[in-house]
C-alpha atoms as a PDB file:
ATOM      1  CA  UNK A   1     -26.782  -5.825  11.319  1.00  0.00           C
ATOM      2  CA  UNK A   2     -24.726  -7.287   8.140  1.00  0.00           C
ATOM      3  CA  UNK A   3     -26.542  -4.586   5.912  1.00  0.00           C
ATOM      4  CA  UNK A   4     -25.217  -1.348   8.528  1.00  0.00           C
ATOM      5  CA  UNK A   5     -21.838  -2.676   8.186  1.00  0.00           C
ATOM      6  CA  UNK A   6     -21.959  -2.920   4.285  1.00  0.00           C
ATOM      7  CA  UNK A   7     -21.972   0.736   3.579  1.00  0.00           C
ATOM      8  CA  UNK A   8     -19.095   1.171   5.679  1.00  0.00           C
ATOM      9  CA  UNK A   9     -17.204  -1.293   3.934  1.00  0.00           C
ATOM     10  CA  UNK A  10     -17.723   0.025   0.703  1.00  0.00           C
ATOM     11  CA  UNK A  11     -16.314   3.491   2.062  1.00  0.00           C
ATOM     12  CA  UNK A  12     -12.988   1.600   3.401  1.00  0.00           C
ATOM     13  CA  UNK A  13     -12.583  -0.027  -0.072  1.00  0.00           C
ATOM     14  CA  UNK A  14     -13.468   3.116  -1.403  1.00  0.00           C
ATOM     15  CA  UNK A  15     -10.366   5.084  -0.301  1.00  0.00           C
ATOM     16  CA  UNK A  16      -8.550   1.866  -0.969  1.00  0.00           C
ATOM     17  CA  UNK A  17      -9.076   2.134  -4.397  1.00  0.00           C
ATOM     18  CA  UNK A  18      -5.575   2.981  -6.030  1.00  0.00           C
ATOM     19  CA  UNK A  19      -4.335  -0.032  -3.354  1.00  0.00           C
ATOM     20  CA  UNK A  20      -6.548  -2.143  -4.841  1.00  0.00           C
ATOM     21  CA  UNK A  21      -5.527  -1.137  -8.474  1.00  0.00           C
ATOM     22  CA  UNK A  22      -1.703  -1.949  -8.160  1.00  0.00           C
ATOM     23  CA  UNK A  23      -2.462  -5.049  -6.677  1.00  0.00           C
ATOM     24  CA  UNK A  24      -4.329  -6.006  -9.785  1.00  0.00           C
ATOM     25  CA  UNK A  25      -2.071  -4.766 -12.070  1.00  0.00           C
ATOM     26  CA  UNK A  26       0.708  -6.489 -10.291  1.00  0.00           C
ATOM     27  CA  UNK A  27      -1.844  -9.872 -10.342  1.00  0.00           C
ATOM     28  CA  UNK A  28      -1.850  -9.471 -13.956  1.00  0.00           C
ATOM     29  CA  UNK A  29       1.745  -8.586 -14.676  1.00  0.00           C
ATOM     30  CA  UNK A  30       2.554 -12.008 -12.445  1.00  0.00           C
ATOM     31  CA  UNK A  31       0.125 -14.278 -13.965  1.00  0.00           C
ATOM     32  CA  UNK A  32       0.678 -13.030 -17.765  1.00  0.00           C
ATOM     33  CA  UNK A  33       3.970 -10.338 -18.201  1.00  0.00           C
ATOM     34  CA  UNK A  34       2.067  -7.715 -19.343  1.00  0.00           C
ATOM     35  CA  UNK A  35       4.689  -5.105 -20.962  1.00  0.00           C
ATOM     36  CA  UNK A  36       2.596  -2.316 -19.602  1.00  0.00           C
ATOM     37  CA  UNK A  37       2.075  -3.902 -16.009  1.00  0.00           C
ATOM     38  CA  UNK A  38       6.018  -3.950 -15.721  1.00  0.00           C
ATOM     39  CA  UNK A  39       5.990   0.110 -17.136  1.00  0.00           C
ATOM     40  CA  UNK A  40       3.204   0.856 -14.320  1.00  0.00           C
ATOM     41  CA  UNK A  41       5.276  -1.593 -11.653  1.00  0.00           C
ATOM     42  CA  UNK A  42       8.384   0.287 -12.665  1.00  0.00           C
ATOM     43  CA  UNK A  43       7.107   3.772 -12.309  1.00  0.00           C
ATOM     44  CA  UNK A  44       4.473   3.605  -9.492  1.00  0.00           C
ATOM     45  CA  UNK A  45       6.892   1.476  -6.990  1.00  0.00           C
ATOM     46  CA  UNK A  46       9.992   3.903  -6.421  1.00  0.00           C
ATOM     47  CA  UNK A  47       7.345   6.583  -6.000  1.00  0.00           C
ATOM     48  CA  UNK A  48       6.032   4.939  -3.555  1.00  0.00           C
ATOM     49  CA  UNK A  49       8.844   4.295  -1.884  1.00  0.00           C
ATOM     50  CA  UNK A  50       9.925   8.216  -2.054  1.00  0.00           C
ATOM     51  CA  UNK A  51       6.705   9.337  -0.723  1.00  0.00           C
ATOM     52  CA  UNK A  52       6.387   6.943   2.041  1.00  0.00           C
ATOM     53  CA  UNK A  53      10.707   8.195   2.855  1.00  0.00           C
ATOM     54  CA  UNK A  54       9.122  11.983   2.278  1.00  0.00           C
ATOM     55  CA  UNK A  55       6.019  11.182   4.672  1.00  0.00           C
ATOM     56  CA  UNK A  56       8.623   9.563   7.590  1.00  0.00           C
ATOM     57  CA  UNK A  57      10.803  12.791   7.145  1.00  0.00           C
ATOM     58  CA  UNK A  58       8.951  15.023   8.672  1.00  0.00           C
ATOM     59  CA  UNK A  59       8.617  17.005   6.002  1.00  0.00           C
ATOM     60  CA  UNK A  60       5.269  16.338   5.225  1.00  0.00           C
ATOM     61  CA  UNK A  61       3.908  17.126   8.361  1.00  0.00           C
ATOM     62  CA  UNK A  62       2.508  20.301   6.935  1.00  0.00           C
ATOM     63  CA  UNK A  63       0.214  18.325   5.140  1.00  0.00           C
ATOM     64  CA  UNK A  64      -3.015  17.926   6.658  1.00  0.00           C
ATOM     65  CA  UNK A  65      -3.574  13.772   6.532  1.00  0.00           C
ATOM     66  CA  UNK A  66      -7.162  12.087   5.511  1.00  0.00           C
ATOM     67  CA  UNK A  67      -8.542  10.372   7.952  1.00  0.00           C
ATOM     68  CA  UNK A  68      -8.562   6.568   6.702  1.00  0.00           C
ATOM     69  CA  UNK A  69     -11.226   4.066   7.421  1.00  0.00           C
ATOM     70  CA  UNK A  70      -9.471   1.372   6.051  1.00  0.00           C
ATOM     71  CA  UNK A  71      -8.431  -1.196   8.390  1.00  0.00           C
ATOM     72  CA  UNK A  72      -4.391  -2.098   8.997  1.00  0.00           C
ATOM     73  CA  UNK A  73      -5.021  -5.376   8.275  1.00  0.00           C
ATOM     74  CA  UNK A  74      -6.117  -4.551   4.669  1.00  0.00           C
ATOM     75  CA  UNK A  75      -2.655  -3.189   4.110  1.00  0.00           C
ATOM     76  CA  UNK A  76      -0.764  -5.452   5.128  1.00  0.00           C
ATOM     77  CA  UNK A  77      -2.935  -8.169   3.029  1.00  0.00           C
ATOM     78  CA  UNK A  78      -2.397  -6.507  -0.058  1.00  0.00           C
ATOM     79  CA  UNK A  79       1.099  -5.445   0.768  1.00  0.00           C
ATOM     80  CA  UNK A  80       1.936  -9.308   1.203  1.00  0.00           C
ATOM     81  CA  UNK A  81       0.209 -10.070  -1.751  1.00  0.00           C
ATOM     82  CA  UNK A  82       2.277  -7.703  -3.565  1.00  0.00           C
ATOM     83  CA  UNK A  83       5.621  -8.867  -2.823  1.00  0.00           C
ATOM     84  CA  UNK A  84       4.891 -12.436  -3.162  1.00  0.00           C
ATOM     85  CA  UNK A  85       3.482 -12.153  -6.627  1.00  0.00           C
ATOM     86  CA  UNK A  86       6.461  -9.951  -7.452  1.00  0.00           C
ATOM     87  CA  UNK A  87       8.342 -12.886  -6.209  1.00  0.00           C
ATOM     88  CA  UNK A  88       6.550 -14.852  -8.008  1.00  0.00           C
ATOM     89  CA  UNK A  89       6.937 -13.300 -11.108  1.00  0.00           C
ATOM     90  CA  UNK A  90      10.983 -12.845 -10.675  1.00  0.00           C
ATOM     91  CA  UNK A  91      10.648  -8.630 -10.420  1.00  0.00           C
ATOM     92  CA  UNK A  92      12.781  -8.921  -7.414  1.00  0.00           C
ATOM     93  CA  UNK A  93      13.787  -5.419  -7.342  1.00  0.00           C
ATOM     94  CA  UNK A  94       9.803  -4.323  -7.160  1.00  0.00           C
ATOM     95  CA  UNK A  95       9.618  -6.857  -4.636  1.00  0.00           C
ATOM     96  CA  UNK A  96      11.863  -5.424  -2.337  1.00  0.00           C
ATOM     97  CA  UNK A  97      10.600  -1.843  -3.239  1.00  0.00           C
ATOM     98  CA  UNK A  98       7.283  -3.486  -1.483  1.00  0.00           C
ATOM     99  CA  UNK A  99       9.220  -4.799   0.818  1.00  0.00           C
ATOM    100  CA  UNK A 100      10.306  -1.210   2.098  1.00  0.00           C
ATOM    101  CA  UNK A 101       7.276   0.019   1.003  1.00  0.00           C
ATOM    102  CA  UNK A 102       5.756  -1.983   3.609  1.00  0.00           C
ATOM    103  CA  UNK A 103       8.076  -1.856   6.577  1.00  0.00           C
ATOM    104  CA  UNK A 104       8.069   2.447   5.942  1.00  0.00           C
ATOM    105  CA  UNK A 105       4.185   2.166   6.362  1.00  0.00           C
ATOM    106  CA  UNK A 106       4.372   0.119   9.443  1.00  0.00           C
ATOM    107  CA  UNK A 107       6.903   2.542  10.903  1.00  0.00           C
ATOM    108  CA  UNK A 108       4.925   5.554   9.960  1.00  0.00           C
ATOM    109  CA  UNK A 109       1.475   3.723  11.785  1.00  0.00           C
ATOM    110  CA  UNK A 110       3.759   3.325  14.841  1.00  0.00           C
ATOM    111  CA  UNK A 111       4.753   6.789  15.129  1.00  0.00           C
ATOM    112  CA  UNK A 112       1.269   8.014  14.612  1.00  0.00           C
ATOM    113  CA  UNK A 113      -0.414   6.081  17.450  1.00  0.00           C
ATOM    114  CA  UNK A 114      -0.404   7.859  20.378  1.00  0.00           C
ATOM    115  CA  UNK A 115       2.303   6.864  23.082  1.00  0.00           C
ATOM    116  CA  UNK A 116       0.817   4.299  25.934  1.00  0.00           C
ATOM    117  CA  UNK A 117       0.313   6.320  29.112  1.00  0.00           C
ATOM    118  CA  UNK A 118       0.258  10.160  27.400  1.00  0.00           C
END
């Protein structure tokens, strides 16, 4: 039973990848202020931000959506792991772009389930 469920894992983590990859940079930049972790931080954060705003718009609903395997939960872990080691590491202004980051993707899950009753 364990060994069905580990291919299916490894697909979830999978399309997690680039999640996965800015948590570790941010890990890094937190635990050792690496120059370049702040440059990727710096750059990769307000886009975020402006493609989660662009996604919420509307405007993107042209755009045919992957369907994701990956689990809510495994979000929201590494999007509170995020802002506290931005926290952590005094980048408070990436910290709050996670911070919106965050509370964009929650909004834009709740608009995408389908309404209770429809």
């Amino acid at each position: 039973m364990v060994e069905a469920k580990i291919p299916h894992v490894m697909s979830w983590i999978k399309n997690a990848l680039i999640d996965l990859a800015i948590t570790a940079v941010i890990a890094v930049y937190a635990f050792n202020g690496a120059t370049w972790g702040w440059w990727v931080i710096a750059i990769y954060t307000p886009l975020m931000v402006l493609l989660k705003v662009f996604a919420l718009s509307g405007a993107a609903s042209a755009v045919q959506r992957k369907a994701d395997e990956v689990p809510l939960w495994f979000y929201h872990l590494l999007f509170a792991a995020n802002v506290i080691l931005l926290f952590v590491a005094d980048f408070n202004y990436a910290a709050f772009g996670w911070v919106a980051i965050w509370l964009l993707s929650v909004l834009a899950e709740s608009r995408s389930r389908p309404k209770k009753g429809s």
